[in-house]
Protein backbone atom coordinates (compact mmCIF):
# COMPACT_ATOMS: atom_id res chain seq x y z
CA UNK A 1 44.73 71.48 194.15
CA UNK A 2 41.14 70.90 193.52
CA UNK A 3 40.39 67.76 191.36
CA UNK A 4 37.59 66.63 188.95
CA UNK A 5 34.80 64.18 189.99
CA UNK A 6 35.18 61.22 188.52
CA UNK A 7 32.31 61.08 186.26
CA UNK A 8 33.34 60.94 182.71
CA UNK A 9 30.96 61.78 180.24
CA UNK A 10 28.20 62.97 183.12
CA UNK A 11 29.22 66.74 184.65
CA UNK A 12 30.02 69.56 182.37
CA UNK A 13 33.32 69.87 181.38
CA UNK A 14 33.90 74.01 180.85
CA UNK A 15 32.97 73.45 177.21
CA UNK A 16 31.47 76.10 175.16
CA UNK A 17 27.76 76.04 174.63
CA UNK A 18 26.30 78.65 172.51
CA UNK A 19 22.62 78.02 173.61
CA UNK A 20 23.63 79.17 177.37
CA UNK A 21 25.50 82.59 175.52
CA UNK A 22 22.18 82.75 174.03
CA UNK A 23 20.17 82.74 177.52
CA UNK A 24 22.65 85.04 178.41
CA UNK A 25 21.20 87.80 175.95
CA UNK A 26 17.42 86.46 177.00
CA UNK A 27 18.21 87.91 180.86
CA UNK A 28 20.08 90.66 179.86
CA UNK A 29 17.05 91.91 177.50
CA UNK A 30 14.56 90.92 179.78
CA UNK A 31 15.65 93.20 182.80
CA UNK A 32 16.60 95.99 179.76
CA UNK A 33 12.67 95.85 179.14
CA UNK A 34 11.78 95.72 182.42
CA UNK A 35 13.47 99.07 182.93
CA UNK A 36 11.64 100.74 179.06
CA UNK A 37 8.62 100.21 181.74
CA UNK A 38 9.36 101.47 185.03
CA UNK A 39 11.59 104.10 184.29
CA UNK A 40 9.42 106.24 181.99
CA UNK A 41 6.96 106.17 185.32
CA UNK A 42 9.28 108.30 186.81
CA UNK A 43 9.73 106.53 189.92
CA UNK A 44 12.94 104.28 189.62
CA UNK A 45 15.25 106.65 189.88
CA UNK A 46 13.55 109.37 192.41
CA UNK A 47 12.34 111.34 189.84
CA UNK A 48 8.78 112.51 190.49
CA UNK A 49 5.69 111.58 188.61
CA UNK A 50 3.76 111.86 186.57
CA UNK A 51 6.21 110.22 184.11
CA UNK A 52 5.95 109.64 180.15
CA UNK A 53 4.45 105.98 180.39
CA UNK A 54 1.35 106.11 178.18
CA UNK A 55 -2.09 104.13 179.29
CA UNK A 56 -1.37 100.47 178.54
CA UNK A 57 -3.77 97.49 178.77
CA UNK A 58 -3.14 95.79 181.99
CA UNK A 59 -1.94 92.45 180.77
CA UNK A 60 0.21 94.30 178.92
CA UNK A 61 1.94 95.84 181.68
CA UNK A 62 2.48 92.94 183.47
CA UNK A 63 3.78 90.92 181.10
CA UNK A 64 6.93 93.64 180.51
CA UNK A 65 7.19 93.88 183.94
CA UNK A 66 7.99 90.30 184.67
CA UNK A 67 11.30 91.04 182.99
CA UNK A 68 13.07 92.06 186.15
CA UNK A 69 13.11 88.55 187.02
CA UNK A 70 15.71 87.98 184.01
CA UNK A 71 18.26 87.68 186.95
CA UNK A 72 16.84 84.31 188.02
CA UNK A 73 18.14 83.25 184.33
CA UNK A 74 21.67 84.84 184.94
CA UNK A 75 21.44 82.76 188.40
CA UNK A 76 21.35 79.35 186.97
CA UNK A 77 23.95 79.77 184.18
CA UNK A 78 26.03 81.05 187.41
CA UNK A 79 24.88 77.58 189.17
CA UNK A 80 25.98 75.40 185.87
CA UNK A 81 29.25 77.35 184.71
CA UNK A 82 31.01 78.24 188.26
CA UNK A 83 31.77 74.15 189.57
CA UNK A 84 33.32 73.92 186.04
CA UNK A 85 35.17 76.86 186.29
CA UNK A 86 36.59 75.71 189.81
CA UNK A 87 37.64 72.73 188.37
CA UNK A 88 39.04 74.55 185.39
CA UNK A 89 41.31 76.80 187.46
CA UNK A 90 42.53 74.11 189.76
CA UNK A 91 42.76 76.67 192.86
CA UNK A 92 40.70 78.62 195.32
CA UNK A 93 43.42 81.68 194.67
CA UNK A 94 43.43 81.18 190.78
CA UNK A 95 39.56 80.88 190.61
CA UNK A 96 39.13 83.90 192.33
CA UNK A 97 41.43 86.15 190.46
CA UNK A 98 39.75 85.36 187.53
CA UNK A 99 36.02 85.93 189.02
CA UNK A 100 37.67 89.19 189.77
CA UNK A 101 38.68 90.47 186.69
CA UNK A 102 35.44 89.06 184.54
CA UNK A 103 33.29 91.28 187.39
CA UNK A 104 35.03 94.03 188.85
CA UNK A 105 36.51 95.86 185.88
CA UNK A 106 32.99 96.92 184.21
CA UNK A 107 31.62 97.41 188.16
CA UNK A 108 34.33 99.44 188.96
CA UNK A 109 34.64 101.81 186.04
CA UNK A 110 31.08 102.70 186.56
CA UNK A 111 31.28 102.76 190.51
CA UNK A 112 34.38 105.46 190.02
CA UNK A 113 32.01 107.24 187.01
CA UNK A 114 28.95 106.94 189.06
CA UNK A 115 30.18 108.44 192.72
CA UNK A 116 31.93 111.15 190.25
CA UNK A 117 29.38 112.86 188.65
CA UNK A 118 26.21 111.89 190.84
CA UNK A 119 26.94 114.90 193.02
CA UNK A 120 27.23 117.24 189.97
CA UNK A 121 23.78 115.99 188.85
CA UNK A 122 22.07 115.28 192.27
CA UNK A 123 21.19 111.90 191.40
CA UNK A 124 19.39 110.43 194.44
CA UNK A 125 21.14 109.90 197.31
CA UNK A 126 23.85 112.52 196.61
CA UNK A 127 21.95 115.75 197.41
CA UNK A 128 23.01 117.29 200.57
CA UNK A 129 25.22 114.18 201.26
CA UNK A 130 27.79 114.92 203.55
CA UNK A 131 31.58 113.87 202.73
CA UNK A 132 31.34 110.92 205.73
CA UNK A 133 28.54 109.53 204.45
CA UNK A 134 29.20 109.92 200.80
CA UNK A 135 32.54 107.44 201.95
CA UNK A 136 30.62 105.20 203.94
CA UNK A 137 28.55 104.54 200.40
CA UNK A 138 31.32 104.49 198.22
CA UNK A 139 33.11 101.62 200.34
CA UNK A 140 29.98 99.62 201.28
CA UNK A 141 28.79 99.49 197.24
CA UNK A 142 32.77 98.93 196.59
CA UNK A 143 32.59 95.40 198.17
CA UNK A 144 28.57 94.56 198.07
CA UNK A 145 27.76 95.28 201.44
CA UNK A 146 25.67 98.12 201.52
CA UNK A 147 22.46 96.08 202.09
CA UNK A 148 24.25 94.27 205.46
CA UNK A 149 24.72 97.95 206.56
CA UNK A 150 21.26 99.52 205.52
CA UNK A 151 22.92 101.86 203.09
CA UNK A 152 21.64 102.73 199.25
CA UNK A 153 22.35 100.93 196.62
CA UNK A 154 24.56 102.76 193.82
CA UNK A 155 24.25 100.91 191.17
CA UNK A 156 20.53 100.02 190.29
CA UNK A 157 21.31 96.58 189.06
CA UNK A 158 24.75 95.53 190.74
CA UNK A 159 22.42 93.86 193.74
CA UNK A 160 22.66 90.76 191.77
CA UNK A 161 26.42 90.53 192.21
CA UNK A 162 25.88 90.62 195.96
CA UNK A 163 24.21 87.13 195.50
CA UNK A 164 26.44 86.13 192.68
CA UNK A 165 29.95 86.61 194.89
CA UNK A 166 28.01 84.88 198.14
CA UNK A 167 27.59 81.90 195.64
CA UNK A 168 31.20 81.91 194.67
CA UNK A 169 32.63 82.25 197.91
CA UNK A 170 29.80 79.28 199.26
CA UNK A 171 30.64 76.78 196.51
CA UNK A 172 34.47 77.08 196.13
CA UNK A 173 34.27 76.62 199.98
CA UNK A 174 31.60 73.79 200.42
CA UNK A 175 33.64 72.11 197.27
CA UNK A 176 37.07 72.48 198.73
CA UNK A 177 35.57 70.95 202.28
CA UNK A 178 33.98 68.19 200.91
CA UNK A 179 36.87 66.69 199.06
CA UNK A 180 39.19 67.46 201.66
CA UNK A 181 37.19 65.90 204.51
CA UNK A 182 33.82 64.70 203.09
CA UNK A 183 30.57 65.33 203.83
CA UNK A 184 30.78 65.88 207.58
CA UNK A 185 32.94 68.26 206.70
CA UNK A 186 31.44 70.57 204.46
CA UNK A 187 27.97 69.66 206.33
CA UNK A 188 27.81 73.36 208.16
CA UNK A 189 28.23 75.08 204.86
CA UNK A 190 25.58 73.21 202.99
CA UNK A 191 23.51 73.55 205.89
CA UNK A 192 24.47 77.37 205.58
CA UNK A 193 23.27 77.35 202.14
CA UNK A 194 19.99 75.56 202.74
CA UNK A 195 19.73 78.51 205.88
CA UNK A 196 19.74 80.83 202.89
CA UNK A 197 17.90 79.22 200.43
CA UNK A 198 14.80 79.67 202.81
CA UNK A 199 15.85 83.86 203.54
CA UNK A 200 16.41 84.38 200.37
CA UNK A 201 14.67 82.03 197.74
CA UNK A 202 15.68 83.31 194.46
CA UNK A 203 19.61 81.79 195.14
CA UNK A 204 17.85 78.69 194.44
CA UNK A 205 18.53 79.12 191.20
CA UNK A 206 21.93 78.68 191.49
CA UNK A 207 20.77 75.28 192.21
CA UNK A 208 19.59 74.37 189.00
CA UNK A 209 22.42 75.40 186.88
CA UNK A 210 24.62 73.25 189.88
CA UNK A 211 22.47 70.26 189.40
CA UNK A 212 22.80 70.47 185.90
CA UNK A 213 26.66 70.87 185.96
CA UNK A 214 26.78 67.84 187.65
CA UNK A 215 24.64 65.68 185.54
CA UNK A 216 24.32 64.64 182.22
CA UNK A 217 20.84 65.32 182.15
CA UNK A 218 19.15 66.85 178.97
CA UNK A 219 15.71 67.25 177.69
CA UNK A 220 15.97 67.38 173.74
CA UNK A 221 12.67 68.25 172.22
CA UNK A 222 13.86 69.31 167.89
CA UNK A 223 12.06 71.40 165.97
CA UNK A 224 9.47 74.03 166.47
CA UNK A 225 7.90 71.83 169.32
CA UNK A 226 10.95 72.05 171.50
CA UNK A 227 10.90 75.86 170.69
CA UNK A 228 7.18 76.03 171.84
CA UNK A 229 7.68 74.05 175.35
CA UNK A 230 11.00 76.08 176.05
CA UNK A 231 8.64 79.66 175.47
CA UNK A 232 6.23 77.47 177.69
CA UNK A 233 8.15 77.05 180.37
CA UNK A 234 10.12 80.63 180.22
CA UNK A 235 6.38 81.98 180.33
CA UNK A 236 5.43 79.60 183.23
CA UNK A 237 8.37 80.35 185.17
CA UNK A 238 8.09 84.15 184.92
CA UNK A 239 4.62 83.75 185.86
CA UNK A 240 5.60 82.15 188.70
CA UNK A 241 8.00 84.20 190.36
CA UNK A 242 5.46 87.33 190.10
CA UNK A 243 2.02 85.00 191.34
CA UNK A 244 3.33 82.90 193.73
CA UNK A 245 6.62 82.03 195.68
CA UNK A 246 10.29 81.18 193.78
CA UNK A 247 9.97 77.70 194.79
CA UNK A 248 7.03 77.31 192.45
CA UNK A 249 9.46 78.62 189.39
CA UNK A 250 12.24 76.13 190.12
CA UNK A 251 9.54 73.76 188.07
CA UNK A 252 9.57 75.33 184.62
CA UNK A 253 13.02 76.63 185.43
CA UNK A 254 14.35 73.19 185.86
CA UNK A 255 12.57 72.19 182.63
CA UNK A 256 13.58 75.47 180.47
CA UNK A 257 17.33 74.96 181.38
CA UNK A 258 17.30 71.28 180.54
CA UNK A 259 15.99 72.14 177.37
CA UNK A 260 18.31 75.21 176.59
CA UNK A 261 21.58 72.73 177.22
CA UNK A 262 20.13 70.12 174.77
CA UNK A 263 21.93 71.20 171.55
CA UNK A 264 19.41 69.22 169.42
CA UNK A 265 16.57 71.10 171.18
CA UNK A 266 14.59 73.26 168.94
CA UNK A 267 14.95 76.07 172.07
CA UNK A 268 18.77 75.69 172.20
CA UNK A 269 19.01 76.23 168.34
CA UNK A 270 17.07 79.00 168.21
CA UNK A 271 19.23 80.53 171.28
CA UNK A 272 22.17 80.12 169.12
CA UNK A 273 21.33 82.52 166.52
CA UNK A 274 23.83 84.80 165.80
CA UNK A 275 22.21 87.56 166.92
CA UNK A 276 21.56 86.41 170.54
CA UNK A 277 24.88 84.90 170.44
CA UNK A 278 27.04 88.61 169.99
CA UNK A 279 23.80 90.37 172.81
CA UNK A 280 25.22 87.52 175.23
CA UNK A 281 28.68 87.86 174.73
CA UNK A 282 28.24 91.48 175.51
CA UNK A 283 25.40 90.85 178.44
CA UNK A 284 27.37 91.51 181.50
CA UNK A 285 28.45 95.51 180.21
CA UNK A 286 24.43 95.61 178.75
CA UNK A 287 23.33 94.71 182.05
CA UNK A 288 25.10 97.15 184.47
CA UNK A 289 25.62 99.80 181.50
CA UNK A 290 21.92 100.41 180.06
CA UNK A 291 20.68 102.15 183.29
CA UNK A 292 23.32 104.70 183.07
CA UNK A 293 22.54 105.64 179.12
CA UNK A 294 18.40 105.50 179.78
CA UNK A 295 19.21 108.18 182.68
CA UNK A 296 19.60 111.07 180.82
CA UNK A 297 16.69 109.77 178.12
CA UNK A 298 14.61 109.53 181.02
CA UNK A 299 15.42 113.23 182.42
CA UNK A 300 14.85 114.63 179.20
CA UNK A 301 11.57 112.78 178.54
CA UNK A 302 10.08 114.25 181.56
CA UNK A 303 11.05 117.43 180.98
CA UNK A 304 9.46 116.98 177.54
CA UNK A 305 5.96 115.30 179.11
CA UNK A 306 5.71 117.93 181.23
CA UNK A 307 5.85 120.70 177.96
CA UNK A 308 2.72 119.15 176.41
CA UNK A 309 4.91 116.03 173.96
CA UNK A 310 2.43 113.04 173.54
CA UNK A 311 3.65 110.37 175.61
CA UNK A 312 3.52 107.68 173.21
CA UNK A 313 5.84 109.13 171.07
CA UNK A 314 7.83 109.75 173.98
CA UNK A 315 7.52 106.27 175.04
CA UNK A 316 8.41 104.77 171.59
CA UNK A 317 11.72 107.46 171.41
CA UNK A 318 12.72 106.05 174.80
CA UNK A 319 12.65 102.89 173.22
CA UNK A 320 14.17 102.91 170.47
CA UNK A 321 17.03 105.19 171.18
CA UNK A 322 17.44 103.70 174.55
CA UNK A 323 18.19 100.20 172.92
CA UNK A 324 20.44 101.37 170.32
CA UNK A 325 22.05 103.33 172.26
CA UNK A 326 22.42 100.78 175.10
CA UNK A 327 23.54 97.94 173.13
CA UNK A 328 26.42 100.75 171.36
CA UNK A 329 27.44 101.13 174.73
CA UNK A 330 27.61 97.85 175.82
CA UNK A 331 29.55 96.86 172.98
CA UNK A 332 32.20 99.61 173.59
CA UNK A 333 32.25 98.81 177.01
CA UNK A 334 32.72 95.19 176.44
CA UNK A 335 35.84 95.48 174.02
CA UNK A 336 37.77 98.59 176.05
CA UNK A 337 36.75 97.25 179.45
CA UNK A 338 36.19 93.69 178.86
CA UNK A 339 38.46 92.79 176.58
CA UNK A 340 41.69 95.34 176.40
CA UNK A 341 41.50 96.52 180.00
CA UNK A 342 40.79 92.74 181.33
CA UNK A 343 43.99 92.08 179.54
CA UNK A 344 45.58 94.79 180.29
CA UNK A 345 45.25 94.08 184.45
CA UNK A 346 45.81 90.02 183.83
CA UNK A 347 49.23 90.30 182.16
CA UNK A 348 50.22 93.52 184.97
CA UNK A 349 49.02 91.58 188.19
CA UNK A 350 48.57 87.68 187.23
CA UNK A 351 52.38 86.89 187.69
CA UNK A 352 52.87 88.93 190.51
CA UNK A 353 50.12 86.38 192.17
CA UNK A 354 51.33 83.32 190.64
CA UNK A 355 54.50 81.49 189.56
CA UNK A 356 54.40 80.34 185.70
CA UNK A 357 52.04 76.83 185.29
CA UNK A 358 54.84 74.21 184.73
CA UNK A 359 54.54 72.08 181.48
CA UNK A 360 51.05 69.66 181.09
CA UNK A 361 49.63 71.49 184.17
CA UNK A 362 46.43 72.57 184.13
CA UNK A 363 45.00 76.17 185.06
């Protein structure tokens, strides 16, 4: 059994906090913008130019397409929720049942969608595939090792989970050496982690939200000021990860997230609006679902570009219907997948893993 820290009133206890929900919807609607830019160019998705994108000013441009680097954002509130969460569940086997069934459900039903009716549509890497190879991708995007074995990515935005189950299966292993056998112990997985800190520097994120979990540390700024030095930093940090190196963006990170779990700060109140509160609950399905509703937007708007239709009305359709449609999506997927099939798989396979919790014992 895995056992608190004894730090009362210092690490994070599992608690609720709407203003993280609220970042939630921030990185969720920053990568959805992202994608209203690069997938009218026609490129993302192996679709030829010359795409629907109308001339926009420079600055423009690269301010929407910093929003890829919402993910960074969905790193640290992985970093500050997951020790928690281990604590929580009290077991390596328990914690990762549940990490299964808040990720795979949504993954999967759009994996098994995805590998069905790519072929019918010749989406990418489908045409002319061959039945071996068309396996060999379903299984390696199945379990997030298709990079390791130089295959394509299915998915366009499931990449992230790669990084987010390599942090789950580092921490609950680090944690569970270190308090069986202390540091010398867990020292070849930390220095592991450090080992892939420096390959791949955006999983220092993780680090934030960890140091964070641990600490009581908050920066509470009220009022409009602390809303102006949160937008501060969350403009200095994406600024940072597109002009210079991910270390650099740890900075304003570090400050932004110690100002988003204040919940005096002007930042975390306005995070907890009700509005960003219901676009984070629903984040996870908005941010593997959109790409599969723009698809067909995109398909038709270059069919329609290429017929003489004025790309910025094009643009602006793609837009608008794309976010509509994608948060409608997201919000069915979220209650049939999310909720009711979630459910549905706990209550069929949770006692088959586990005996009952006996009386005062914690999950």
């Amino acid at each position: 059994m895995i056992k608190a820290p004894h730090q009362p009133g210092a690490a994070y206890d599992g608690s609720f906090i709407p203003s993280v929900q609220g970042l939630r919807a921030i990185a969720a609607l920053s990568v959805l913008m992202d994608h209203f830019y690069d997938m009218p160019k026609g490129g993302m998705y192996d679709i030829p130019d010359p795409g629907f994108l109308p001339p926009l000013w420079s600055w423009l441009q690269s301010v929407i397409n910093v929003g890829g680097h919402g993910v960074e954002l969905f790193f640290m509130i992985s970093g500050f929720l997951i020790p928690a969460s281990l604590i929580r569940h009290g077991s390596l086997s328990r914690f990762f049942f549940d990490r299964v069934l808040r990720i795979m459900p949504v993954f999967v039903v759009l994996h098994l969608a995805l590998f069905a009716i790519g072929p019918i549509v010749a989406y990418k890497f489908f045409r002319g595939i061959d039945l071996t190879s068309y396996l060999g991708i379903f299984a390696a995007n199945l379990f997030f090792v298709q990079d390791a074995l130089g295959l394509p990515i299915a998915q366009q935005n499931a990449w992230t989970l790669t990084y987010e189950w390599a942090f789950y299966i580092w921490f609950a292993l680090t944690f569970s050496m270190w308090r069986a056998g202390g540091r010398l112990l867990a020292a070849p997985l930390i220095l592991l982690g450090v080992a892939c800190l420096m390959r791949w520097p955006i999983t220092a994120f993780f680090c934030i939200g960890m140091l964070f979990s641990a600490t009581g540390f908050r920066i509470s700024i009220p009022g409009r000021l602390g809303l102006v030095a949160g937008l501060v930093c969350g403009a200095a940090l994406y600024a940072s990860l597109v002009l210079f190196h991910p270390f650099v963006g740890l900075i304003p990170g570090f400050l932004l997230f110690a100002m988003v779990l204040a919940p005096e700060s002007g930042l975390g109140k306005a995070l907890s609006t009700p509005a960003l509160q219901y676009i984070g609950k629903i984040s996870y399905s908005l941010y593997l679902v959109h790409p599969f509703v723009l698809f067909p937007l995109q398909v038709v708007g270059l069919k329609l570009v290429a017929a003489g239709v004025d790309r910025w009305l094009l643009w602006a359709a793609f837009i608008g219907l794309g976010l509509v449609l994608s948060l409608a999506a997201s919000a069915i997927s979220y209650e049939l997948i999310e909720v009711r099939l979630r459910r549905l798989l706990d209550g069929a396979f949770r006692s088959t893993f586990f005996r009952p919790l006996k009386v005062g014992q914690s999950a």
